[in-house]
C-alpha atoms as a PDB file:
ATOM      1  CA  UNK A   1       6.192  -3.987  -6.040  1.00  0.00           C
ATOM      2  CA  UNK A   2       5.727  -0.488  -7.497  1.00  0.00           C
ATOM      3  CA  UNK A   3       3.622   1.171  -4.786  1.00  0.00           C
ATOM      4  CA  UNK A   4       6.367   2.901  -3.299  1.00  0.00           C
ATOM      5  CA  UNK A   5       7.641   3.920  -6.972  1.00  0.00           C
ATOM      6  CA  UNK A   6       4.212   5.339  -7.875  1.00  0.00           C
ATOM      7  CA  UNK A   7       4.282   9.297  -8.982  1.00  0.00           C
ATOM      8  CA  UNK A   8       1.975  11.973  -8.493  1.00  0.00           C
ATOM      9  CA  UNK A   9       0.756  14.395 -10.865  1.00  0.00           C
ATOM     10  CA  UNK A  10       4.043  16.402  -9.573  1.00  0.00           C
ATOM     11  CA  UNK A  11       6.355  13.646 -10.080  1.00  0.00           C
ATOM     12  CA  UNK A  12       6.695  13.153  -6.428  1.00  0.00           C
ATOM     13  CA  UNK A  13       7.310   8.999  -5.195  1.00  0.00           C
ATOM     14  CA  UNK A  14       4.856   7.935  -2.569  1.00  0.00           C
ATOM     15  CA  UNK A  15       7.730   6.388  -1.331  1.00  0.00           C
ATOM     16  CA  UNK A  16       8.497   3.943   2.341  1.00  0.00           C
ATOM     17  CA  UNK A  17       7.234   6.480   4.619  1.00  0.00           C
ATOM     18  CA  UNK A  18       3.961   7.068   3.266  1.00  0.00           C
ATOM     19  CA  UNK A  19       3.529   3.501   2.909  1.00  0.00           C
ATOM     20  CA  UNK A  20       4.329   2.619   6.397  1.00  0.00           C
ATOM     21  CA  UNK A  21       1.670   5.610   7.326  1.00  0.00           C
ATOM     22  CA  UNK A  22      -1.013   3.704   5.577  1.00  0.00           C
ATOM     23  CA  UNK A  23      -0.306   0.451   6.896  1.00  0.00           C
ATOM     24  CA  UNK A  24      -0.314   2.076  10.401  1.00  0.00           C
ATOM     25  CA  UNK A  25      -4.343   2.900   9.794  1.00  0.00           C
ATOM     26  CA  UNK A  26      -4.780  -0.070   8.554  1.00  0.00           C
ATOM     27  CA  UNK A  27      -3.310  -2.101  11.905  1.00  0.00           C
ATOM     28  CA  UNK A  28      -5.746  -5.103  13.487  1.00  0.00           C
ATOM     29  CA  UNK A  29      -7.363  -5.211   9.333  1.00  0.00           C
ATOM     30  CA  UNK A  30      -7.345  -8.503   7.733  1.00  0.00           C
ATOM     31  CA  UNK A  31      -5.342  -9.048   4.401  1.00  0.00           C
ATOM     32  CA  UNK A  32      -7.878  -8.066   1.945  1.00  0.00           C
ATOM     33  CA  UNK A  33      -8.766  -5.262   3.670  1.00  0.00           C
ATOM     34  CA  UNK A  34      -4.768  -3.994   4.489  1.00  0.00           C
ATOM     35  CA  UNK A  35      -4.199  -4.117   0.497  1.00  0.00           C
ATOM     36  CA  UNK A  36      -8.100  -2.185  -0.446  1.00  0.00           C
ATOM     37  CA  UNK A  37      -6.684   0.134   2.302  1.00  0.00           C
ATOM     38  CA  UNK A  38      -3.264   0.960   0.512  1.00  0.00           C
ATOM     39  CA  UNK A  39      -4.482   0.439  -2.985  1.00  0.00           C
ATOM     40  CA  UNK A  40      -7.352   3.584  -1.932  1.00  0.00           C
ATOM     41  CA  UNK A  41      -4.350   5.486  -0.622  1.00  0.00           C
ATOM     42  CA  UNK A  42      -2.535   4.926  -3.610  1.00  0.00           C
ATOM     43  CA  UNK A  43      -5.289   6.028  -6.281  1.00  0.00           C
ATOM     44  CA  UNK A  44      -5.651   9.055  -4.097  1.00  0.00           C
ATOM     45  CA  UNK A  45      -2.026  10.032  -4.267  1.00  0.00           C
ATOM     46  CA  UNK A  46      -1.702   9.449  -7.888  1.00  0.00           C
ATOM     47  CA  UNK A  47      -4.391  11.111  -9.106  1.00  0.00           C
ATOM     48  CA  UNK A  48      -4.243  11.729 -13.127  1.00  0.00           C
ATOM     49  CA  UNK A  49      -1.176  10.579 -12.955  1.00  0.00           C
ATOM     50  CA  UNK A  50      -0.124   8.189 -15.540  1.00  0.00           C
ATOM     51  CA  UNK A  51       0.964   4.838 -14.011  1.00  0.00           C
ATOM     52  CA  UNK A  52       5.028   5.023 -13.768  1.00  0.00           C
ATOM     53  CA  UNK A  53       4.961   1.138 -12.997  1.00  0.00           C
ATOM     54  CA  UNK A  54       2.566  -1.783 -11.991  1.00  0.00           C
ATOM     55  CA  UNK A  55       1.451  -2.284  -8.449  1.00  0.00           C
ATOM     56  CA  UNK A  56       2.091  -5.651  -7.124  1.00  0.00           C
ATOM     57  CA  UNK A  57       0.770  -6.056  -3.711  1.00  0.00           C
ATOM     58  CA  UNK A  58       0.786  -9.761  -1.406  1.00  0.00           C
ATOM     59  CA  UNK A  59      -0.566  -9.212   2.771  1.00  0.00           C
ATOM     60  CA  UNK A  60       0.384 -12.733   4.404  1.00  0.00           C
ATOM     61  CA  UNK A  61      -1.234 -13.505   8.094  1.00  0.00           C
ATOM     62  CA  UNK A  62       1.086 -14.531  10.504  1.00  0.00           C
ATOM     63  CA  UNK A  63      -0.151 -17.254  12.717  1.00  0.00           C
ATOM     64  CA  UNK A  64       1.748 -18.157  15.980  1.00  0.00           C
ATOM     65  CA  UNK A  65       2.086 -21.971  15.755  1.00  0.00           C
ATOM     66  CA  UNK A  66       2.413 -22.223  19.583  1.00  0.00           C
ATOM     67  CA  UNK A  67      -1.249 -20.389  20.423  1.00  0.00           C
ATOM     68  CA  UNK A  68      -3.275 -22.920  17.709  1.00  0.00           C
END
């Protein structure tokens, strides 16, 4: 919640597609990692920004009950 509502310095939202193209370089990363990857991404975009909302972020493993 709020990532994709976060502004810029320019009031620009980083919006669904550049979240999707930081969860693309993030692919095969474990949870942890995945959210330190977008939460980097994020800082960078915003900048000096002042925060426009709080950042709520949850990355759930899916396991495939049939390969365990």
């Amino acid at each position: 919640d709020g990532v994709t509502e976060a502004h810029d310095p320019d009031d620009n939202l980083f919006c669904e597609h550049r979240l999707e193209a930081v969860l693309c370089t993030q692919a095969g990363r474990g949870s942890r990692e995945l959210v330190g990857g977008v939460t980097e991404a994020l800082k960078g975009f915003v900048g000096t920004a002042p925060p426009s909302d709080d950042i709520t972020m949850l990355a759930l493993r899916w396991l495939d009950a049939a390969a365990l």
